[in-house]
PDB file of N, CA and C in Angstrom:
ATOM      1  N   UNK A   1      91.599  95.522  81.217  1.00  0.00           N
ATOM      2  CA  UNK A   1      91.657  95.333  82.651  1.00  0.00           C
ATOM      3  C   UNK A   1      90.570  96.203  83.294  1.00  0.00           C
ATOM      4  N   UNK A   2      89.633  95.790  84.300  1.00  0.00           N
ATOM      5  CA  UNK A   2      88.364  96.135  84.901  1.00  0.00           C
ATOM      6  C   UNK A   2      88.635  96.767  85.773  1.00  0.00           C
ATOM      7  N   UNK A   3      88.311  97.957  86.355  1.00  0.00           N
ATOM      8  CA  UNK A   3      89.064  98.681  87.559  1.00  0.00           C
ATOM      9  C   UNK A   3      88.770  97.722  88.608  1.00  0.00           C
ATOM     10  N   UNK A   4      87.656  96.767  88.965  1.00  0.00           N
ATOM     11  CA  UNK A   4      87.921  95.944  89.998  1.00  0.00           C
ATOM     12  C   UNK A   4      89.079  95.312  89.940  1.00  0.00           C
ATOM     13  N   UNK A   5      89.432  94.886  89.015  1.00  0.00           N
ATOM     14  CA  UNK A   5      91.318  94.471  88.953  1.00  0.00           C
ATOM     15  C   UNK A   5      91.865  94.702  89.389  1.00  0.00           C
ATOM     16  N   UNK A   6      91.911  95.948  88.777  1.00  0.00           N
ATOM     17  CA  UNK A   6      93.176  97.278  89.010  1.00  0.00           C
ATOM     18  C   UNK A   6      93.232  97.645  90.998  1.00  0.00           C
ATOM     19  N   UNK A   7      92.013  97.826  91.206  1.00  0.00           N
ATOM     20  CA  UNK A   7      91.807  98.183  92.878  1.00  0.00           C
ATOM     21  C   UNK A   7      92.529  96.953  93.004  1.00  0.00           C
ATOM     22  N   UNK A   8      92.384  95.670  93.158  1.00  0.00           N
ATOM     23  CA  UNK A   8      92.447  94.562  94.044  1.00  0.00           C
ATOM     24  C   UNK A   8      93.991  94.625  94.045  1.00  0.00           C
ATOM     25  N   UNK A   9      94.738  94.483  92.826  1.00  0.00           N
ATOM     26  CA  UNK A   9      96.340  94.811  92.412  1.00  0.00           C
ATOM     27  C   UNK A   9      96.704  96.122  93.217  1.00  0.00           C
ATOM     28  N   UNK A  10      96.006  97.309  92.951  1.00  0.00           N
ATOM     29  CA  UNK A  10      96.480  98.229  94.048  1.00  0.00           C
ATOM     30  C   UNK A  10      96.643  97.906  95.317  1.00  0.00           C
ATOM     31  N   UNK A  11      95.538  97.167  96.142  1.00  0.00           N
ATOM     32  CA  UNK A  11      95.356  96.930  97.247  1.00  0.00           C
ATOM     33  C   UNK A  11      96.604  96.132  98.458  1.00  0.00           C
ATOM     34  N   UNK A  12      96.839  95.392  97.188  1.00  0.00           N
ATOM     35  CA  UNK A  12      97.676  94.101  97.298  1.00  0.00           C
ATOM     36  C   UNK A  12      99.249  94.361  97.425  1.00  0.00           C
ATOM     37  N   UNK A  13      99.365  95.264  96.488  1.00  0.00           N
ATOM     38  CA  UNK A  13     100.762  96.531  96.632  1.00  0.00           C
ATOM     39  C   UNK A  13     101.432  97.470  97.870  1.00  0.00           C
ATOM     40  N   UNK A  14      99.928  98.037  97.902  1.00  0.00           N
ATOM     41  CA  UNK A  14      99.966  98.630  99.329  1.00  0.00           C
ATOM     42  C   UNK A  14     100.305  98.345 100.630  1.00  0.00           C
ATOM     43  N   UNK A  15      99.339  96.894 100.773  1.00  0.00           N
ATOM     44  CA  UNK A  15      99.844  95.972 102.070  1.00  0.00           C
ATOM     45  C   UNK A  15     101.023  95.376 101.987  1.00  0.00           C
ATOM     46  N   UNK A  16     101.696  94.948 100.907  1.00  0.00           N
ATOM     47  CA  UNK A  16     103.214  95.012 100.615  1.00  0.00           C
ATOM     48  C   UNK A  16     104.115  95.538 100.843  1.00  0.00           C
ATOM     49  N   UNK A  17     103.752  97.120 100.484  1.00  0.00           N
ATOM     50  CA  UNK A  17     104.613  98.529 100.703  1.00  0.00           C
ATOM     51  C   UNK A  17     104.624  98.667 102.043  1.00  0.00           C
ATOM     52  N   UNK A  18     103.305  98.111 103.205  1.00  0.00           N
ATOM     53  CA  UNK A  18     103.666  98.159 104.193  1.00  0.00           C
ATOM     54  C   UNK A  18     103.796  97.797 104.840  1.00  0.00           C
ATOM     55  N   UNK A  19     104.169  96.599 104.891  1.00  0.00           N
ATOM     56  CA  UNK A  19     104.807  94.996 105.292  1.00  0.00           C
ATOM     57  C   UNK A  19     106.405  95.287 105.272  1.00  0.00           C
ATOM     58  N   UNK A  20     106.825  96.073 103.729  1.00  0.00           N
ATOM     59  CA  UNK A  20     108.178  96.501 103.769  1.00  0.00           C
ATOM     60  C   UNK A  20     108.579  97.299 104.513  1.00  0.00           C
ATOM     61  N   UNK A  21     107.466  98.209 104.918  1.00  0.00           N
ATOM     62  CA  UNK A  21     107.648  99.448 105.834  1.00  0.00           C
ATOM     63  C   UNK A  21     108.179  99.246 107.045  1.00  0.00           C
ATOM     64  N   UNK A  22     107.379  98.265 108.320  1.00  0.00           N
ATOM     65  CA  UNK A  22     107.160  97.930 109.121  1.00  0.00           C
ATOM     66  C   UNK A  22     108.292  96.929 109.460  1.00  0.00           C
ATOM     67  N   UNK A  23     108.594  96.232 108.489  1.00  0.00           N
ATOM     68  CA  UNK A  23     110.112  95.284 108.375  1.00  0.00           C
ATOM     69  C   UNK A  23     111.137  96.186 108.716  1.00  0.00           C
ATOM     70  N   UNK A  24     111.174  96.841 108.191  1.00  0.00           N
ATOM     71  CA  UNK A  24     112.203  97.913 107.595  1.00  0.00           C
ATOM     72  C   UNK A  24     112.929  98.971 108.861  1.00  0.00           C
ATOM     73  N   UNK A  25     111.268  99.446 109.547  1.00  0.00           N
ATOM     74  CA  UNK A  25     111.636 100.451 110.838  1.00  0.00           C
ATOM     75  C   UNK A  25     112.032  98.728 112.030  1.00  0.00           C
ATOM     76  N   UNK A  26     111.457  98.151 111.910  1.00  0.00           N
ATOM     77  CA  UNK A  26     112.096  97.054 112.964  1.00  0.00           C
ATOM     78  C   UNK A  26     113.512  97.044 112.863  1.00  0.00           C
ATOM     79  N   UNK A  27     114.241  96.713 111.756  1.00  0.00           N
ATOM     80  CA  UNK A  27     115.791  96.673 111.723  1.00  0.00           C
ATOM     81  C   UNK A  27     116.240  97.993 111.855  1.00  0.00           C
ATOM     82  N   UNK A  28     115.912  98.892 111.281  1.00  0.00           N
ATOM     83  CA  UNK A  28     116.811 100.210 111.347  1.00  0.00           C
ATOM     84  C   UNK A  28     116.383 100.799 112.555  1.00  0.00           C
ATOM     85  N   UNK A  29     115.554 100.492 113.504  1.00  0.00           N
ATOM     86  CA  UNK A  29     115.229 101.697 114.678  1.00  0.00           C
ATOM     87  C   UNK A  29     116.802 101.201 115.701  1.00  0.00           C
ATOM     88  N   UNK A  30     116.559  99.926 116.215  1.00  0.00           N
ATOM     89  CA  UNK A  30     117.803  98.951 117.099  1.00  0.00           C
ATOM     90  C   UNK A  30     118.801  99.204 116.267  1.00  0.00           C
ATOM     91  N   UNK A  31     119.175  99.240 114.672  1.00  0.00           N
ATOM     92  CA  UNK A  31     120.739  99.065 114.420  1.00  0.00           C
ATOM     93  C   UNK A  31     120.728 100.889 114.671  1.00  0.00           C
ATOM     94  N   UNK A  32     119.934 101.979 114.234  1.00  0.00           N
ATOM     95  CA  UNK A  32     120.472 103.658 114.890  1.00  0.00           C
ATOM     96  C   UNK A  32     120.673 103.965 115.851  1.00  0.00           C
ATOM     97  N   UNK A  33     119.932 103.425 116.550  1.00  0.00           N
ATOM     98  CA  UNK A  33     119.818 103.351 118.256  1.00  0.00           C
ATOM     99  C   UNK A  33     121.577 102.985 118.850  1.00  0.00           C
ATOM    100  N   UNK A  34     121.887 101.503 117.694  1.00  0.00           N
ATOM    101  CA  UNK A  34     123.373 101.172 118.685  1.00  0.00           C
ATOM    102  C   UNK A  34     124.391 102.226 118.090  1.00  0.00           C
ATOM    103  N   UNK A  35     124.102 102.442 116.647  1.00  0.00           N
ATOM    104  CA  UNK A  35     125.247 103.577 115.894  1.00  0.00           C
ATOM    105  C   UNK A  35     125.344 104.773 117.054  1.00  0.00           C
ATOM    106  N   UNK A  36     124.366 105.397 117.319  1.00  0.00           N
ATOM    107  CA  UNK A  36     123.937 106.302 118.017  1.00  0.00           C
ATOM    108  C   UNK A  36     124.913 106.055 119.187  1.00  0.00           C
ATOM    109  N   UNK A  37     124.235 105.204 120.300  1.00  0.00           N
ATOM    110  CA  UNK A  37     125.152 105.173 121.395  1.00  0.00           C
ATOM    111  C   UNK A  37     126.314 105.063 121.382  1.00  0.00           C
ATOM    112  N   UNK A  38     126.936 104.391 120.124  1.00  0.00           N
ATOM    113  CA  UNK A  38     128.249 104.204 119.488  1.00  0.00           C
ATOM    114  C   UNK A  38     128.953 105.613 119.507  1.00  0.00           C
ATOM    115  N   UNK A  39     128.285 106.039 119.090  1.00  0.00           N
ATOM    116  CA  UNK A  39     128.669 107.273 118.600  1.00  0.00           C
ATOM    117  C   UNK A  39     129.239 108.170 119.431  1.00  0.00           C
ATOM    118  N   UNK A  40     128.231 108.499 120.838  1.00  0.00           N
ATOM    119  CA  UNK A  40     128.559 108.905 121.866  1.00  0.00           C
ATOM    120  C   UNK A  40     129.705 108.241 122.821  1.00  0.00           C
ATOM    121  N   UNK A  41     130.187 107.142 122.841  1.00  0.00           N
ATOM    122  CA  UNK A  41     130.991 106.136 123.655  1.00  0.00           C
ATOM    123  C   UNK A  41     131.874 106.931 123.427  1.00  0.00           C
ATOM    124  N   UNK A  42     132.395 106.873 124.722  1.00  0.00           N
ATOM    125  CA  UNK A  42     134.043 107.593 125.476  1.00  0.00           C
ATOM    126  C   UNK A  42     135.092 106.953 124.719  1.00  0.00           C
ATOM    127  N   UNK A  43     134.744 105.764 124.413  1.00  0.00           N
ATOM    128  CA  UNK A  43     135.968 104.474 123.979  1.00  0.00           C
ATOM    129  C   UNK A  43     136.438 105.282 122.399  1.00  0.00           C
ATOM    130  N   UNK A  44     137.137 105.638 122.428  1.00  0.00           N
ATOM    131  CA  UNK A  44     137.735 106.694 121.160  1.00  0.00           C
ATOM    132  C   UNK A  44     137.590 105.741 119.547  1.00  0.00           C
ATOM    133  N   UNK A  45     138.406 104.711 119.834  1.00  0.00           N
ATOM    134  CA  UNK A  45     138.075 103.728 118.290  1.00  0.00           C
ATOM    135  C   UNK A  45     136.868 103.217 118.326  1.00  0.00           C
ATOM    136  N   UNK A  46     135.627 103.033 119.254  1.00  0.00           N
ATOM    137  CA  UNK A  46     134.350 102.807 118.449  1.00  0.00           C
ATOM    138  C   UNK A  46     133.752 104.058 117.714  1.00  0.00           C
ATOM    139  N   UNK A  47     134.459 105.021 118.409  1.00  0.00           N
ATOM    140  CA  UNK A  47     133.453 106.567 117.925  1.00  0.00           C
ATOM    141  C   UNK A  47     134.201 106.724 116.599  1.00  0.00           C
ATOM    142  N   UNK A  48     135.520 106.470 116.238  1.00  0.00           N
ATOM    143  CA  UNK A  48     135.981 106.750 115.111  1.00  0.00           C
ATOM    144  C   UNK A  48     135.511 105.513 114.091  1.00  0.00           C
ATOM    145  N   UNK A  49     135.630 104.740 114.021  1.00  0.00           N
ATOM    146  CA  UNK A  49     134.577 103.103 113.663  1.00  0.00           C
ATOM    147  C   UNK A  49     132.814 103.709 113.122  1.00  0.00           C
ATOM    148  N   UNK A  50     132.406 104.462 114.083  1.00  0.00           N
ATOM    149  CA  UNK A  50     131.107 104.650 113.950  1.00  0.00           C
ATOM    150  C   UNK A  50     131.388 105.866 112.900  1.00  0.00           C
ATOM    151  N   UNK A  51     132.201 106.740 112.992  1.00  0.00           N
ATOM    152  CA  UNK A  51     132.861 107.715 112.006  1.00  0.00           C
ATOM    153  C   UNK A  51     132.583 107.223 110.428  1.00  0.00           C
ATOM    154  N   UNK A  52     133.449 106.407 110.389  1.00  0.00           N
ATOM    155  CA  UNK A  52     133.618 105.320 109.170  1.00  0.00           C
ATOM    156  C   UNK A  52     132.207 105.202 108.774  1.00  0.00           C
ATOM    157  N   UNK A  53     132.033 104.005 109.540  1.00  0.00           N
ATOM    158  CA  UNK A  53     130.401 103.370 108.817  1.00  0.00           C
ATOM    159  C   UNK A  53     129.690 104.888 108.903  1.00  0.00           C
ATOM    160  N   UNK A  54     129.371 106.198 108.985  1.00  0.00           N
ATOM    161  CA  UNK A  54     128.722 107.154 108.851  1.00  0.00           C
ATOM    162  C   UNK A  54     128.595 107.786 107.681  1.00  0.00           C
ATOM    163  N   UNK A  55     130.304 107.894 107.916  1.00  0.00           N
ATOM    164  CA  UNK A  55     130.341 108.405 106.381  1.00  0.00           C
ATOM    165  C   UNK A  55     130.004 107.351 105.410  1.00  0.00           C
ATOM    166  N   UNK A  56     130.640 106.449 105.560  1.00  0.00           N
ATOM    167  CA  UNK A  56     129.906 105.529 104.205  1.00  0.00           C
ATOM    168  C   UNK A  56     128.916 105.334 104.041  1.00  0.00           C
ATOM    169  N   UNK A  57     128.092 105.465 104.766  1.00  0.00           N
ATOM    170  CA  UNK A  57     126.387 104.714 104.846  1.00  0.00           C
ATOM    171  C   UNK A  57     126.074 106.115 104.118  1.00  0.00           C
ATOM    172  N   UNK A  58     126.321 107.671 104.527  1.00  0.00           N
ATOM    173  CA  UNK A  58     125.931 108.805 103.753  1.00  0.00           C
ATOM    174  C   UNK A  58     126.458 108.396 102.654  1.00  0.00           C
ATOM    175  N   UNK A  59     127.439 108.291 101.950  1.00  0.00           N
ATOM    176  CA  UNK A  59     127.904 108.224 100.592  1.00  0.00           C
ATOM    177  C   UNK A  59     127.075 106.914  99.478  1.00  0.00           C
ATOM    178  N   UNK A  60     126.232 105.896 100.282  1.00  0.00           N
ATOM    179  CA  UNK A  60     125.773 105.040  99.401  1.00  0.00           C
ATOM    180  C   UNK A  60     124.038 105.399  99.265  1.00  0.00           C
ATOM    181  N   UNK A  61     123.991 105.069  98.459  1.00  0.00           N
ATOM    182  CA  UNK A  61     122.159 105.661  97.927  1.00  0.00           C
ATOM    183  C   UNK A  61     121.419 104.454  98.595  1.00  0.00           C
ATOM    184  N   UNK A  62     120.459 104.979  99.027  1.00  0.00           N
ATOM    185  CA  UNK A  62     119.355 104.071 100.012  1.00  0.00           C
ATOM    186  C   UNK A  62     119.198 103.120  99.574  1.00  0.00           C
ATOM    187  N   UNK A  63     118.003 103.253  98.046  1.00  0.00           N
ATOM    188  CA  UNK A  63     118.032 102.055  97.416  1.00  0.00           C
ATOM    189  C   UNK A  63     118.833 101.445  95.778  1.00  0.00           C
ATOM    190  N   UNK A  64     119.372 100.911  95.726  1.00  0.00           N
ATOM    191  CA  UNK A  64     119.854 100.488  94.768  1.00  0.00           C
ATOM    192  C   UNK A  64     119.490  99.513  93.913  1.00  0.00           C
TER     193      UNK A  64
END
């Protein structure tokens, strides 16, 4: 394999990695944002709800 290969395969990875990136902060910025305000809400069972999904979301490994 010719390092021109190898670059072009790197290249190609990269813009991938940050295609995933960019996907990625789109969904998670709006779904922390509502946990968040969730979180703060007066309404006692969403804050305990948001409790829940907190702890669980800490207890599961990012990627699997």
């Amino acid at each position: 394999m010719s390092i021109q290969t190898m670059l072009v395969s790197l290249s190609q990875a990269f813009l991938t990695t940050l295609a995933i990136f960019f996907l990625t902060l789109l969904g998670s910025l709006p779904l922390g944002l509502v946990v968040y305000f969730a979180r703060k809400s007066r309404f006692s069972p969403l804050r305990w709800l948001t409790k829940v999904y907190i702890a669980i979301m800490r207890g599961t490994p990012l990627m699997l």
